[in-house]
Protein backbone atom coordinates (compact mmCIF):
# COMPACT_ATOMS: atom_id res chain seq x y z
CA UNK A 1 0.00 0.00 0.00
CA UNK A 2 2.97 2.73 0.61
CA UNK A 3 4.34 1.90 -2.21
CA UNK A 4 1.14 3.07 -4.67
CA UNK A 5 0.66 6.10 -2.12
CA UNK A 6 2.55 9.19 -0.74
CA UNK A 7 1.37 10.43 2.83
CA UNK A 8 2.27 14.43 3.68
CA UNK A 9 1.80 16.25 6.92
CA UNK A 10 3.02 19.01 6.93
CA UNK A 11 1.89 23.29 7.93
CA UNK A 12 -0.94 24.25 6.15
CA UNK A 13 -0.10 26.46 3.39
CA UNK A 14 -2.45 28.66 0.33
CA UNK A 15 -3.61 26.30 -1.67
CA UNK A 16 -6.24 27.59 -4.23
CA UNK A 17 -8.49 24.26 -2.81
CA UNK A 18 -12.14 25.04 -4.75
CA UNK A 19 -13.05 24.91 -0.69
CA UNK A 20 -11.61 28.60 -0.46
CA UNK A 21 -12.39 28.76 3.50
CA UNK A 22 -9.20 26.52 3.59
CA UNK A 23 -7.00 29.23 3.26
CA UNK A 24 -8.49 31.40 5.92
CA UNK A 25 -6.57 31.28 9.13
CA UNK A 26 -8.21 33.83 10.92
CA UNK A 27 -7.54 32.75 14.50
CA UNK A 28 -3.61 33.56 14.69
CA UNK A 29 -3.35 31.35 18.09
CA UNK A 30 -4.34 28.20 16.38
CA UNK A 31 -1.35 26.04 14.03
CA UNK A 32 -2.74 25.00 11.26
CA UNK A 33 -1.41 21.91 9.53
CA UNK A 34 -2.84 19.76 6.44
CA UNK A 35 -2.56 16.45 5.77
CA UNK A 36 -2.75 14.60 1.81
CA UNK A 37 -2.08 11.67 -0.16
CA UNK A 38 -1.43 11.15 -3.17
CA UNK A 39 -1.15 7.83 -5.47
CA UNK A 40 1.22 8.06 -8.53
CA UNK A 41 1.48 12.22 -8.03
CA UNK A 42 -2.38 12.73 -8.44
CA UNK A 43 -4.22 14.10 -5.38
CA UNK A 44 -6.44 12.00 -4.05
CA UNK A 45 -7.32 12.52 -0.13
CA UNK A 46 -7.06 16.00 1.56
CA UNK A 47 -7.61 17.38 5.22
CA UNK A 48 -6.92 20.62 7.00
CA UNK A 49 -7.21 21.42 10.85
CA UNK A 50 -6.53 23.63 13.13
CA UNK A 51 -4.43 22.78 16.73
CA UNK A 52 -4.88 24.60 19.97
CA UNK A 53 -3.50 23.35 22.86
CA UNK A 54 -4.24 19.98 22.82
CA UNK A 55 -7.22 19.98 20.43
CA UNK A 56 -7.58 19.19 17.10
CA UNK A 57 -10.57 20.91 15.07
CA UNK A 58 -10.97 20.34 11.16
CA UNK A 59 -12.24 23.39 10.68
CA UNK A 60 -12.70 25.94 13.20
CA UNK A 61 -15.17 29.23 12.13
CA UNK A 62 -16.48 27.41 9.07
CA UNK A 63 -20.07 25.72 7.78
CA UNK A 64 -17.74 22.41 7.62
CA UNK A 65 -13.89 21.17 7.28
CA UNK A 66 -13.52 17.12 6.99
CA UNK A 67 -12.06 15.27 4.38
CA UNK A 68 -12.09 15.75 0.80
CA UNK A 69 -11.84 12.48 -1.09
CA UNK A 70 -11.47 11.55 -4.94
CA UNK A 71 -14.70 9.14 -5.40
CA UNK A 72 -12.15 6.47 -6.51
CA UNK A 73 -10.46 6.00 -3.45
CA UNK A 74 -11.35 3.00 -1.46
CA UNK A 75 -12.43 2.65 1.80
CA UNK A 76 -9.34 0.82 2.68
CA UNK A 77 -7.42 3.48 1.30
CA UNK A 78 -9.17 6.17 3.26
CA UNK A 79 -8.69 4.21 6.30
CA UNK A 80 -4.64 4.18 6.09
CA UNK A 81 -5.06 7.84 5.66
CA UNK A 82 -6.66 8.38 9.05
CA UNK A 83 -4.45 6.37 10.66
CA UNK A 84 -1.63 8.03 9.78
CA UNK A 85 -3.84 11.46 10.77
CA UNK A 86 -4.09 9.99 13.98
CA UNK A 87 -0.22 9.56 14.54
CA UNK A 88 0.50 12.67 13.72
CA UNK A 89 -1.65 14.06 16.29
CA UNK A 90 -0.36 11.25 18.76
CA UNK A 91 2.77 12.72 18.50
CA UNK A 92 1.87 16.24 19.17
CA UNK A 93 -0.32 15.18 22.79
CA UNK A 94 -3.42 15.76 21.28
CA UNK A 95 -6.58 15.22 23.70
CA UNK A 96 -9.61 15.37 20.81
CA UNK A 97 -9.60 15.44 17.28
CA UNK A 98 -13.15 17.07 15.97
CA UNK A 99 -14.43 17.37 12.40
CA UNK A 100 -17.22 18.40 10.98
CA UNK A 101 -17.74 16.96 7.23
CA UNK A 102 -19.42 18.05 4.45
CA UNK A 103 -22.97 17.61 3.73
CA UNK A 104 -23.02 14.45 0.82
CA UNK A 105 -23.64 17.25 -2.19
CA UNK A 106 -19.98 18.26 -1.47
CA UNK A 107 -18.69 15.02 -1.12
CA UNK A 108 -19.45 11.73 -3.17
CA UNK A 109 -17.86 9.49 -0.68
CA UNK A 110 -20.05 10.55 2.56
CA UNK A 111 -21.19 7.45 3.61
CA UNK A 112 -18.37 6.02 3.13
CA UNK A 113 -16.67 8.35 5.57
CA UNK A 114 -18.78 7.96 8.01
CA UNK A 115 -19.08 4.17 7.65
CA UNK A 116 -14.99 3.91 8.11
CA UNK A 117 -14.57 6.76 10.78
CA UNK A 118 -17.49 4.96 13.13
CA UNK A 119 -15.22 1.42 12.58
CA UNK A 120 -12.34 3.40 13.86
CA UNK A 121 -13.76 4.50 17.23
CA UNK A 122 -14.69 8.16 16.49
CA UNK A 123 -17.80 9.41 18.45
CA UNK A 124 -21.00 10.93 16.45
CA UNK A 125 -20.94 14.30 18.52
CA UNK A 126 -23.61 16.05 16.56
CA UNK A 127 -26.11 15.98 13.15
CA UNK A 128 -27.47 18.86 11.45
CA UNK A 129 -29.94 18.53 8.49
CA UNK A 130 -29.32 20.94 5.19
CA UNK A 131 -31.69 20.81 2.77
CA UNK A 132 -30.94 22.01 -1.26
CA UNK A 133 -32.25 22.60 -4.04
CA UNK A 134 -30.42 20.49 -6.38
CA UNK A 135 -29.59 19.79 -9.96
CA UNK A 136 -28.59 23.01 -12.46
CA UNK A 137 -31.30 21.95 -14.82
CA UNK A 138 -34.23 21.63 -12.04
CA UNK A 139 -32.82 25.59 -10.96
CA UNK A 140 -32.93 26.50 -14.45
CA UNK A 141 -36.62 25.41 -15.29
CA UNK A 142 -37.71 26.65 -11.65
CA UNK A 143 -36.36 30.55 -12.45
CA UNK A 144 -38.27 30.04 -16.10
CA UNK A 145 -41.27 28.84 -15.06
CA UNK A 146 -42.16 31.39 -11.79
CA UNK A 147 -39.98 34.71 -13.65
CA UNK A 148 -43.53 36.12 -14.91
CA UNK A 149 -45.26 35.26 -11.59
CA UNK A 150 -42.36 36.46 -8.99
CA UNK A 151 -42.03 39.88 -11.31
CA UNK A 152 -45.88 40.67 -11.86
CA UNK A 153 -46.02 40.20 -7.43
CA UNK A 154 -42.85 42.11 -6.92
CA UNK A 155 -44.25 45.21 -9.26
CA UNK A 156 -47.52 44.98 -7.41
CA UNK A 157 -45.70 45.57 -4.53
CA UNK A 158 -43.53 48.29 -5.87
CA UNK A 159 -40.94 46.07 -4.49
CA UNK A 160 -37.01 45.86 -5.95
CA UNK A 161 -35.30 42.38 -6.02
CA UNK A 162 -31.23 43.15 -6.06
CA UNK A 163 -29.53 40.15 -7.10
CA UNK A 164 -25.39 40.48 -7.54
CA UNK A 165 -21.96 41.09 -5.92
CA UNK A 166 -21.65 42.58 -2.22
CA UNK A 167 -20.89 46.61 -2.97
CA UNK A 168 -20.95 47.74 0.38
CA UNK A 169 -21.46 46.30 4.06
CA UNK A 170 -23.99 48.14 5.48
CA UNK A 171 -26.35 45.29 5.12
CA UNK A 172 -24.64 43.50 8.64
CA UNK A 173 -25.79 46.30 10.70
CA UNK A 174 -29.61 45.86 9.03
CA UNK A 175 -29.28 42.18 9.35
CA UNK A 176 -27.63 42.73 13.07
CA UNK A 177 -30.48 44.75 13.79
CA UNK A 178 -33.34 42.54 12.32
CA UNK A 179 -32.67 39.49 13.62
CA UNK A 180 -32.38 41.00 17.13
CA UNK A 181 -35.78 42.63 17.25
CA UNK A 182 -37.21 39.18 16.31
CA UNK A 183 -34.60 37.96 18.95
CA UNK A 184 -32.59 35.09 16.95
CA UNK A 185 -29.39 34.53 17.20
CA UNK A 186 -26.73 36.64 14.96
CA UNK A 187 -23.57 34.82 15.91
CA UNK A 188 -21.05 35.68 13.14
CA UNK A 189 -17.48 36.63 13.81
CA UNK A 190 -17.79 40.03 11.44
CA UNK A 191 -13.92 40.59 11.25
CA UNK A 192 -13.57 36.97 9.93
CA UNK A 193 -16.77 37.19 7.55
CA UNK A 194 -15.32 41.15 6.07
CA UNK A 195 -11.89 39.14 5.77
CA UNK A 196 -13.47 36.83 3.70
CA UNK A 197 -15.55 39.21 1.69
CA UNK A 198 -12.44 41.64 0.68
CA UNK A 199 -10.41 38.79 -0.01
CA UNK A 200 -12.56 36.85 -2.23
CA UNK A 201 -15.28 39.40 -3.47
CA UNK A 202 -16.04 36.77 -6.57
CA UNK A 203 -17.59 34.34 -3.97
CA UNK A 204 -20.05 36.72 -2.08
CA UNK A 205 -23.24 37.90 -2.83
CA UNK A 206 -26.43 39.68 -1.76
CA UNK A 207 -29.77 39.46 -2.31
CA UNK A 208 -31.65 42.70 -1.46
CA UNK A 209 -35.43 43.17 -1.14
CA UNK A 210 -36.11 46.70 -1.54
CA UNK A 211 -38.74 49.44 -1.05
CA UNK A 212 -38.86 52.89 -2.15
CA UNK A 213 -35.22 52.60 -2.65
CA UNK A 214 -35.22 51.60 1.41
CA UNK A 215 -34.27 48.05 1.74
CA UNK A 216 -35.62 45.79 4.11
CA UNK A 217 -34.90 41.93 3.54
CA UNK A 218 -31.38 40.79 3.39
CA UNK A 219 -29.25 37.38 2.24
CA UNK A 220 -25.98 36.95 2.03
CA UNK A 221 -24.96 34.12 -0.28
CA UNK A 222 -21.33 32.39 -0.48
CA UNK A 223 -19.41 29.74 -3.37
CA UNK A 224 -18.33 27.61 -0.59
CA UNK A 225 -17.11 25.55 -3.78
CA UNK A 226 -16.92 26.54 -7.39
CA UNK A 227 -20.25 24.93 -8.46
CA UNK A 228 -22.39 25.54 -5.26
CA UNK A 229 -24.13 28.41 -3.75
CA UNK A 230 -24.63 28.74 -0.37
CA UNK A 231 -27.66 30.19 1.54
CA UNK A 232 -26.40 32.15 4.64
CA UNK A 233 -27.47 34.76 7.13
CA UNK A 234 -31.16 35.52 5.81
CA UNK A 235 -32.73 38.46 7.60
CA UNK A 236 -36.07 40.20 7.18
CA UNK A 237 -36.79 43.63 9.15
CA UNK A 238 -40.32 42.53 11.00
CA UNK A 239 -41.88 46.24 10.90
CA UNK A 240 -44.65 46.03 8.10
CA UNK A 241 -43.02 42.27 7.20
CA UNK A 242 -45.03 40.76 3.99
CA UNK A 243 -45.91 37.20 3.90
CA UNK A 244 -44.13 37.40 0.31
CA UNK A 245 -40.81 38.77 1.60
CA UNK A 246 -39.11 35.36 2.34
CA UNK A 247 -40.77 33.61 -0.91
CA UNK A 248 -39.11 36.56 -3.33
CA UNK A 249 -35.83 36.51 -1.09
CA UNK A 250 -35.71 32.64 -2.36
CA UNK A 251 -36.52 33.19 -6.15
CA UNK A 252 -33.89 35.79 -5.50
CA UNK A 253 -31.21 33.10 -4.41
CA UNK A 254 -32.39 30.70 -7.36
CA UNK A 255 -32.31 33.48 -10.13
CA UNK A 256 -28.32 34.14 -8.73
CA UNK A 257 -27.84 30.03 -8.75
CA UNK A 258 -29.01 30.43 -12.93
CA UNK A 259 -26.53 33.33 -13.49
CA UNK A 260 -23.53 31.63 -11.73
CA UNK A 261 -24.49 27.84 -13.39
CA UNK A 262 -24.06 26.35 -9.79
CA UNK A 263 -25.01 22.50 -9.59
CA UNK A 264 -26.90 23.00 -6.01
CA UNK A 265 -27.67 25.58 -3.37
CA UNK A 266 -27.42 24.88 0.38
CA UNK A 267 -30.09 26.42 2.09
CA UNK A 268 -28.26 24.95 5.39
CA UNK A 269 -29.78 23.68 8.47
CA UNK A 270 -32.35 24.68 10.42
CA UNK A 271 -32.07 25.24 14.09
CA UNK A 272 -33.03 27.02 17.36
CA UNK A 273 -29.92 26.81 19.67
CA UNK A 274 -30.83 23.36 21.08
CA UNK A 275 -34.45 22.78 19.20
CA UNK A 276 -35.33 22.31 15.74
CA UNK A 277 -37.16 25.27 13.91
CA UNK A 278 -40.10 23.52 12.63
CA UNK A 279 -41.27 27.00 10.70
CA UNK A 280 -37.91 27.36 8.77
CA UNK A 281 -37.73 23.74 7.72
CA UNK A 282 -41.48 24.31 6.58
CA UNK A 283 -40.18 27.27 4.71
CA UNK A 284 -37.46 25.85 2.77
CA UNK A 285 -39.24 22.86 2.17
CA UNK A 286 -40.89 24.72 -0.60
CA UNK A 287 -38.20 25.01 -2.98
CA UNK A 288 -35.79 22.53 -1.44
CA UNK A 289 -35.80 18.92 -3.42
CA UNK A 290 -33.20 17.34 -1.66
CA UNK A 291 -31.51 16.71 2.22
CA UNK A 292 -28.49 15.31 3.62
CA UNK A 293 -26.62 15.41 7.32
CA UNK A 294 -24.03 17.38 8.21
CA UNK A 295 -22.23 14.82 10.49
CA UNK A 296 -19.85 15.82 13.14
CA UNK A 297 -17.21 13.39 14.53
CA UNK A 298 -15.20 13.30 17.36
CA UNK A 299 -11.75 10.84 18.34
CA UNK A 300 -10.62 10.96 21.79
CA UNK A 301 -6.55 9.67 22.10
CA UNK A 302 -7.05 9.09 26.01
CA UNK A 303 -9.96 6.26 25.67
C-alpha cells in the first residue's frame, strides 16, 4: 500500500483548494497543519485542521472542514489515511480530534466516511440537516417557469429584487439589527466574515429586497465551492413584514444560482440553539428537493 501512495503532513499552506475557507486562518493562536495523499502524483485525499493546545478541530469558524476524497479511493485506502492522521496528532499530545464533514452534495464518498470513521472508534458528537435545491437543470426550469409570476407580485408591490456582488457592508448592521428585534441569534465573527468578503469578493453575494429605494430583507450568499451556492445569514426587518418577503428573497437566491451555473444551493440547516425550527424547515421545504446530514465526529486519544 505505501508503495502506490505518498502520505504528507506538513503546515498548512495557500492552496487555491475550490473549498476557499481553507485558506483562511483567521484565528492567529491556532497552528494550522494539512494532511494529503497522493497515489502516482495525483491528489487524491485532503484534510486541514486547526491545533490549539491539545485539540484538534478540522475546521474551526467554518459551515464544515472534513475530508475531501477523490470518489475512486477505497475505503481501505481512506482508512490508512486516518491512521496516519491519527499519529500525527499522537505525537503532538493531542486530547480530541473534531471534524465536521461536508454535507453528501460536497462530497461523493459521505457514507463512506462515516461508515470507516465509526469502525475506527470516532464518536458521532452532533447531526445537522441541510436541505438544497439540487440539480442546475431543475434551478434553471424553476427561475423560467415562476420569472412572470415572482415579477408581476414584486411590481404589485412596488418592491425591488437586487440580485449580484456585495458593494458595500452596510447590510450587517440591518441584518444585526433585524434578527435581534425578532430575537434570533446573529452569531457571526464580522472581522472573519469582512476578511473573507475583501479577499474573495467573486464568492459573495447579496440578495436585497427593496422598497422605495429603502431596503428591508437581506441574504448573504457564499461559493463555498466553485459549483455551489450557499444560503447564509437571511434576515427580514419585522416592521410592516409581507408574507411574500421570504418567498421573493428565495426566487432571488435561485435566479443568482441560474446566473452563476451552480449544480446546487445549500439552504443549510435549520435550528433554534438546542431545538429544531419547525417554521424554517417548513419554509425551505418549498423550494428545497433534496436533504443530507451534516455529520460531526469526534476521536478521543485518552480512551
Amino acid at each position: 500500500m505505501t508503495k502506490k501512495y505518498s502520505f504528507f503532513w506538513e503546515p498548512a499552506h495557500w492552496s487555491g483548494h475550490d473549498y476557499f475557507l481553507h485558506d483562511q486562518k483567521i484565528d492567529q493562536e491556532n497552528k494550522y497543519y494539512c494532511a494529503r495523499l497522493f497515489k502516482d502524483k495525483k491528489l487524491k485525499i485532503t484534510l486541514y485542521l486547526a491545533i490549539r493546545n491539545d485539540e484538534a478541530i478540522s475546521l474551526p469558524a467554518a459551515p464544515f472542514g472534513g475530508f475531501w476524497i477523490d470518489k475512486k479511493v477505497s475505503s481501505e485506502y481512506f482508512q490508512y489515511f486516518v491512521d496516519l492522521i491519527l499519529k500525527e496528532l499522537s505525537l503532538l499530545k493531542i486530547r480530541c480530534f473534531s471534524l465536521v464533514q461536508a454535507p453528501k452534495p460536497y462530497q461523493e464518498n459521505d457514507e463512506m466516511i462515516h461508515y470507516v470513521l465509526y469502525r475506527m472508534g470516532f464518536e458521532l458528537s452532533q447531526i445537522l440537516l441541510h436541505q438544497f435545491i439540487h440539480d442546475r437543470k431543475y434551478i434553471k426550469g424553476y427561475v423560467a417557469d415562476h420569472q412572470l409570476k415572482f415579477g408581476r407580485k414584486l411590481k404589485k408591490l412596488s418592491w425591488e429584487l437586487q440580485v449580484g456582488q456585495i458593494k458595500n457592508l452596510n447590510f450587517l448592521q440591518e441584518i444585526h439589527k433585524w434578527r435581534a428585534l425578532r430575537q434570533h441569534d446573529y452569531s457571526v465573527q464580522e472581522e472573519q466574515l469582512i476578511h473573507q468578503i475583501s479577499t474573495y469578493p467573486d464568492r459573495h453575494f447579496l440578495i436585497t429586497l427593496a422598497s422605495v429605494k429603502e431596503p428591508f430583507a437581506h441574504v448573504l450568499c457564499v461559493k463555498l465551492t466553485s459549483n455551489s451556492l450557499y444560503y447564509y445569514l437571511p434576515a427580514i426587518n419585522p416592521v410592516g413584514q409581507h408574507s411574500f418577503s421570504g418567498d421573493a428573497l428565495m426566487f432571488g437566491v435561485l435566479k443568482l444560482a441560474e446566473n452563476l451555473g451552480v449544480d446546487f444551493i445549500d439552504l443549510g440547516s435549520s435550528d433554534l440553539s438546542t431545538e429544531i425550527n419547525h417554521n424554517l424547515m417548513r419554509f425551505k421545504s418549498k423550494f428545497a428537493n433534496s436533504e443530507s446530514n451534516k455529520l460531526s465526529w469526534k476521536f478521543y486519544f485518552d480512551r
